[in-house]
N, C-alpha and C. Protein backbone atom coordinates (compact mmCIF):
# COMPACT_ATOMS: atom_id res chain seq x y z
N UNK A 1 -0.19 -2.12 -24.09
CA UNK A 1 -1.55 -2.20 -23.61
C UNK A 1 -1.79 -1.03 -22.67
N UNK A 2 -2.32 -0.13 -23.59
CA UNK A 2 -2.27 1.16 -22.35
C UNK A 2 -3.52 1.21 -21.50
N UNK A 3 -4.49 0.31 -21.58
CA UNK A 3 -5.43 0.00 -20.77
C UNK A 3 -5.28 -0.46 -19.39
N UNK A 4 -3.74 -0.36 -19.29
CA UNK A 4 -3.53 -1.25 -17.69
C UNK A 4 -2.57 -0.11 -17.42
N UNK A 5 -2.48 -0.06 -16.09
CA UNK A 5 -1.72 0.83 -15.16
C UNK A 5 -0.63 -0.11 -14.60
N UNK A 6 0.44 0.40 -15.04
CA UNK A 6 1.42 -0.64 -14.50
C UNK A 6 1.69 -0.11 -12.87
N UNK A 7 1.52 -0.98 -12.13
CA UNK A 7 2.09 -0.87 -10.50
C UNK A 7 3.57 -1.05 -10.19
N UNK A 8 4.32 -0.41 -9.51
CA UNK A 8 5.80 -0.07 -9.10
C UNK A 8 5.52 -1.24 -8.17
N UNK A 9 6.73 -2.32 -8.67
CA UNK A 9 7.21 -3.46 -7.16
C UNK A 9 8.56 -2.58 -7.21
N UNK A 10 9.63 -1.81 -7.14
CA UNK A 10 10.55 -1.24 -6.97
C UNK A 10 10.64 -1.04 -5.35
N UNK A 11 11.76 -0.90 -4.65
CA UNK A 11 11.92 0.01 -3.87
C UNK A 11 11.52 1.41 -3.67
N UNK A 12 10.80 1.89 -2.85
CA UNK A 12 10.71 3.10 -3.04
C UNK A 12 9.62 4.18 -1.26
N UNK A 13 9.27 5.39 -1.42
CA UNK A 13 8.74 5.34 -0.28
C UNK A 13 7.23 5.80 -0.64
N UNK A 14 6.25 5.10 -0.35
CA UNK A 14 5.07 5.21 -0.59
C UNK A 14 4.23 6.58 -0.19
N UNK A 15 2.69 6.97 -0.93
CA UNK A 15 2.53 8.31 -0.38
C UNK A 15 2.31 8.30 0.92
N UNK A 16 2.56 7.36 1.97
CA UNK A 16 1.82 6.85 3.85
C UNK A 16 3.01 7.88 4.20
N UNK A 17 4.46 7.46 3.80
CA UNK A 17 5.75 7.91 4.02
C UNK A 17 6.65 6.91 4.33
N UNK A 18 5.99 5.87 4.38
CA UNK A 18 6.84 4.31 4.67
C UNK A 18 7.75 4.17 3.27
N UNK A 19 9.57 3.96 3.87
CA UNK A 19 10.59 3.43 2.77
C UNK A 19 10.21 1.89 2.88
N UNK A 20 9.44 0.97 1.50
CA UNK A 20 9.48 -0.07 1.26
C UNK A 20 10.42 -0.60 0.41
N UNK A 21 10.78 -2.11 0.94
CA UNK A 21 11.73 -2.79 0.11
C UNK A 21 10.84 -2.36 -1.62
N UNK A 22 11.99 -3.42 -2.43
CA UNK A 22 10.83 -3.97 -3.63
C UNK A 22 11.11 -5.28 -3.75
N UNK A 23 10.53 -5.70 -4.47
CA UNK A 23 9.60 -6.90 -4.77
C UNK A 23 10.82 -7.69 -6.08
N UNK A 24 11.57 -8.98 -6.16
CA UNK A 24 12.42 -9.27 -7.67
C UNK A 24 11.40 -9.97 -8.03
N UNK A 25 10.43 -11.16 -7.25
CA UNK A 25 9.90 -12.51 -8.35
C UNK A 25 8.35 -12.17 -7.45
N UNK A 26 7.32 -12.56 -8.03
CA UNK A 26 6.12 -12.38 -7.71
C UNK A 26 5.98 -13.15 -6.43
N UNK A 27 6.74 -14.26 -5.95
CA UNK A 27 6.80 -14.85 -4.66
C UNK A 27 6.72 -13.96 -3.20
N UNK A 28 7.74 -13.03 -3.71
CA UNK A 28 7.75 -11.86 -2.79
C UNK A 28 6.53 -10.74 -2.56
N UNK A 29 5.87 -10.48 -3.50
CA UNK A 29 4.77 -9.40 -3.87
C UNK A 29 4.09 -9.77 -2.13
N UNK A 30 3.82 -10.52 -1.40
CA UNK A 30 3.09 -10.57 -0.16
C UNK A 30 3.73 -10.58 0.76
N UNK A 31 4.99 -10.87 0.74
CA UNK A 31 5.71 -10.70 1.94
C UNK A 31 6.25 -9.79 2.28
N UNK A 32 6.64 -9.58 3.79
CA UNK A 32 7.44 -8.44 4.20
C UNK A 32 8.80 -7.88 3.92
N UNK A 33 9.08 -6.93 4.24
CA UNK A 33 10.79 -6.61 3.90
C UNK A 33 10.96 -7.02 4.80
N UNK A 34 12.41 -7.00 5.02
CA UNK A 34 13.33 -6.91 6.61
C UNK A 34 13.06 -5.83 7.90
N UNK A 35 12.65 -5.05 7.51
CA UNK A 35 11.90 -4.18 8.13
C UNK A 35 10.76 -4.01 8.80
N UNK A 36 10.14 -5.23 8.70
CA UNK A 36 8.61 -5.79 8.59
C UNK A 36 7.33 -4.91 7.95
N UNK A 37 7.69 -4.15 7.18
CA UNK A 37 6.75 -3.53 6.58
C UNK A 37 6.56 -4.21 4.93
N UNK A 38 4.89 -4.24 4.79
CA UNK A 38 4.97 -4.62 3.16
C UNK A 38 5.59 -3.93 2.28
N UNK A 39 6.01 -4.98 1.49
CA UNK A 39 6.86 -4.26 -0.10
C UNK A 39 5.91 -3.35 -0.53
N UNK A 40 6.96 -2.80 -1.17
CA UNK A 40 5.78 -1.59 -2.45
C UNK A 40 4.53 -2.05 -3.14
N UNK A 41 4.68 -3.97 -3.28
CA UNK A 41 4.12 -4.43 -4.09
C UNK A 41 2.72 -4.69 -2.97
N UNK A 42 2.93 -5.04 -2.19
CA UNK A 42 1.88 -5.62 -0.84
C UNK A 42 1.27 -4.42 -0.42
N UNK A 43 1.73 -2.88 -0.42
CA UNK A 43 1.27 -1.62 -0.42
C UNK A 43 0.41 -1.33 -1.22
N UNK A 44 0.95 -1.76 -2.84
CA UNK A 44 -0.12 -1.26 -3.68
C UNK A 44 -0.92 -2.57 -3.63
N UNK A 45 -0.69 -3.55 -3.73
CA UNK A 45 -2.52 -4.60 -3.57
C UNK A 45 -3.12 -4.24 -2.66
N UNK A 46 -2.49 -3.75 -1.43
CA UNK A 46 -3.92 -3.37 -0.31
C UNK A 46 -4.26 -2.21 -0.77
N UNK A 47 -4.05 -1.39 -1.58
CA UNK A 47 -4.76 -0.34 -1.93
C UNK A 47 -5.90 -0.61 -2.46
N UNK A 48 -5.19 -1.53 -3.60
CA UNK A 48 -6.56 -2.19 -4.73
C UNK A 48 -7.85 -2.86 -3.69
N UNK A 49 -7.10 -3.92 -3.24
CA UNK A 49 -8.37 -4.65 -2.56
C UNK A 49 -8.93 -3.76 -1.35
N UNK A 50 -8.50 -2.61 -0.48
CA UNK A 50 -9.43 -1.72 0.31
C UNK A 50 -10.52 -1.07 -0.62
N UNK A 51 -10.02 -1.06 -2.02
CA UNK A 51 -10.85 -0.01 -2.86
C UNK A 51 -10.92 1.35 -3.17
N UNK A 52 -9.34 1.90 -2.45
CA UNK A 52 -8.81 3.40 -2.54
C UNK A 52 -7.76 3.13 -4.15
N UNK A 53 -7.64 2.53 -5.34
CA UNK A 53 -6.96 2.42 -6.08
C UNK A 53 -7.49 3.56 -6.61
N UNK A 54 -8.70 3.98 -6.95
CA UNK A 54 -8.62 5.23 -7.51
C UNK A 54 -8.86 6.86 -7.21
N UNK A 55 -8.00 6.74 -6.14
CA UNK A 55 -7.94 7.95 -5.31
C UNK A 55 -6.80 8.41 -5.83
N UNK A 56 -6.59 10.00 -6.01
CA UNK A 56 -5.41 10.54 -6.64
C UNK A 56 -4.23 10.33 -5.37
N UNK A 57 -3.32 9.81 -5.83
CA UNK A 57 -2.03 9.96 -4.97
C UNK A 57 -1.89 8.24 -4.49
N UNK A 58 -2.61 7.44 -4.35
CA UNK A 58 -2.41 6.45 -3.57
C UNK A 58 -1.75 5.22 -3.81
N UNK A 59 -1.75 4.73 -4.88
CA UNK A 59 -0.56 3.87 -5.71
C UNK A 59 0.33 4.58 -6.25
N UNK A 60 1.24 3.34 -6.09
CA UNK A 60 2.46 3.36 -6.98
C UNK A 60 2.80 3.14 -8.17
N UNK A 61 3.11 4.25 -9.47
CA UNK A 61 3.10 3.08 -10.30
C UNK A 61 4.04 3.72 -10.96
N UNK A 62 4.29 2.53 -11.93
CA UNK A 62 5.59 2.27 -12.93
C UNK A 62 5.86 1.45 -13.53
N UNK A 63 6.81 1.08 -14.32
CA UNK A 63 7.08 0.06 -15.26
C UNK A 63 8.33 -0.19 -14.72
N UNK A 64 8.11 -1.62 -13.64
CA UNK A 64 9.18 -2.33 -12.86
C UNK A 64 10.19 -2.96 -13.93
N UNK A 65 8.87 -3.57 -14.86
CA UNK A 65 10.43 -4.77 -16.04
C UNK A 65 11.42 -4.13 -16.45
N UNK A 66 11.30 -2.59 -16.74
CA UNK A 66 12.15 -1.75 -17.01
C UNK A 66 13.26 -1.72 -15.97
N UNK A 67 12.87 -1.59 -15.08
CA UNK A 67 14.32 -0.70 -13.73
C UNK A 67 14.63 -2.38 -13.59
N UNK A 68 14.45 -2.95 -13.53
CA UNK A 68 14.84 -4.27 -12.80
C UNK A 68 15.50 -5.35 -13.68
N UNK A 69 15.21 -5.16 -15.27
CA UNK A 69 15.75 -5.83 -16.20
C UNK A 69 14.92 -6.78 -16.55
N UNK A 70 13.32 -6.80 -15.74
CA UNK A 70 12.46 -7.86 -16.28
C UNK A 70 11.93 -8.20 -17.43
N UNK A 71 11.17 -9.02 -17.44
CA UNK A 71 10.75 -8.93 -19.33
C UNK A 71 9.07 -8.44 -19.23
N UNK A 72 8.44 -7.51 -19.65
CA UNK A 72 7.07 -7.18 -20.04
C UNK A 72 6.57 -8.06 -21.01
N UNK A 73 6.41 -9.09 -20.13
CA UNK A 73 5.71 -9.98 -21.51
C UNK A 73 4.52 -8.61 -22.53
N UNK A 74 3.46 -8.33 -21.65
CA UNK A 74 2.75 -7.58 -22.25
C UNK A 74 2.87 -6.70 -23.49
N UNK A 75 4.23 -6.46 -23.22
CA UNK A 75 4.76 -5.27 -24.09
C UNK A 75 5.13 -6.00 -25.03
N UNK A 76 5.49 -6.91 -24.98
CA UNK A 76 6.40 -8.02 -26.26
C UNK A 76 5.08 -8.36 -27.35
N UNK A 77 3.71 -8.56 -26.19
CA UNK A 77 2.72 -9.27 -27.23
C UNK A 77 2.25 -7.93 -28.32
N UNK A 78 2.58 -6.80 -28.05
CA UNK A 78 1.54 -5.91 -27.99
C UNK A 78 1.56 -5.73 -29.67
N UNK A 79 2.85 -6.21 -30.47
CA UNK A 79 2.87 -5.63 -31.66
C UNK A 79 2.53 -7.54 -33.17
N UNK A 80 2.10 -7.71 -32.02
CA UNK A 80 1.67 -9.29 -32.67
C UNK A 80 0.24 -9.23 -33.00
């Protein structure tokens, strides 16, 4: 579904310069790291919901199911 932009929950350091945890089960997507800073995943939703998602540079993105071993449902439906 190349109509969607996949968002990075990975570890990683955002364009602010903040190193965020990442994100394993969607439970986490709002909570903090250990660090008290939001995950990658809580980084990129406040992007979306401020309304800077489509500013060049400001999300994260990627295809997490990949690095993490998750399953893309999406990707599974796509040839059905």
């Amino acid at each position: 579904m190349s109509e969607f932009t996949h968002l990075d929950t990975d570890a990683t350091a955002t364009p602010d310069g903040v190193q965020r945890e990442g994100a394993t089960g969607h439970s986490e997507y709002p909570r903090a790291g250990d660090n008290g800073e939001l995950r990658t995943s809580g980084y990129n939703t406040s992007v979306v919901i401020a309304g800077l998602g489509n500013e060049p540079g400001k999300l994260v993105t990627g295809d997490s199911a990949i690095k993490t071993g998750g399953i893309d449902i999406l990707s599974g439906l796509a040839g059905r």
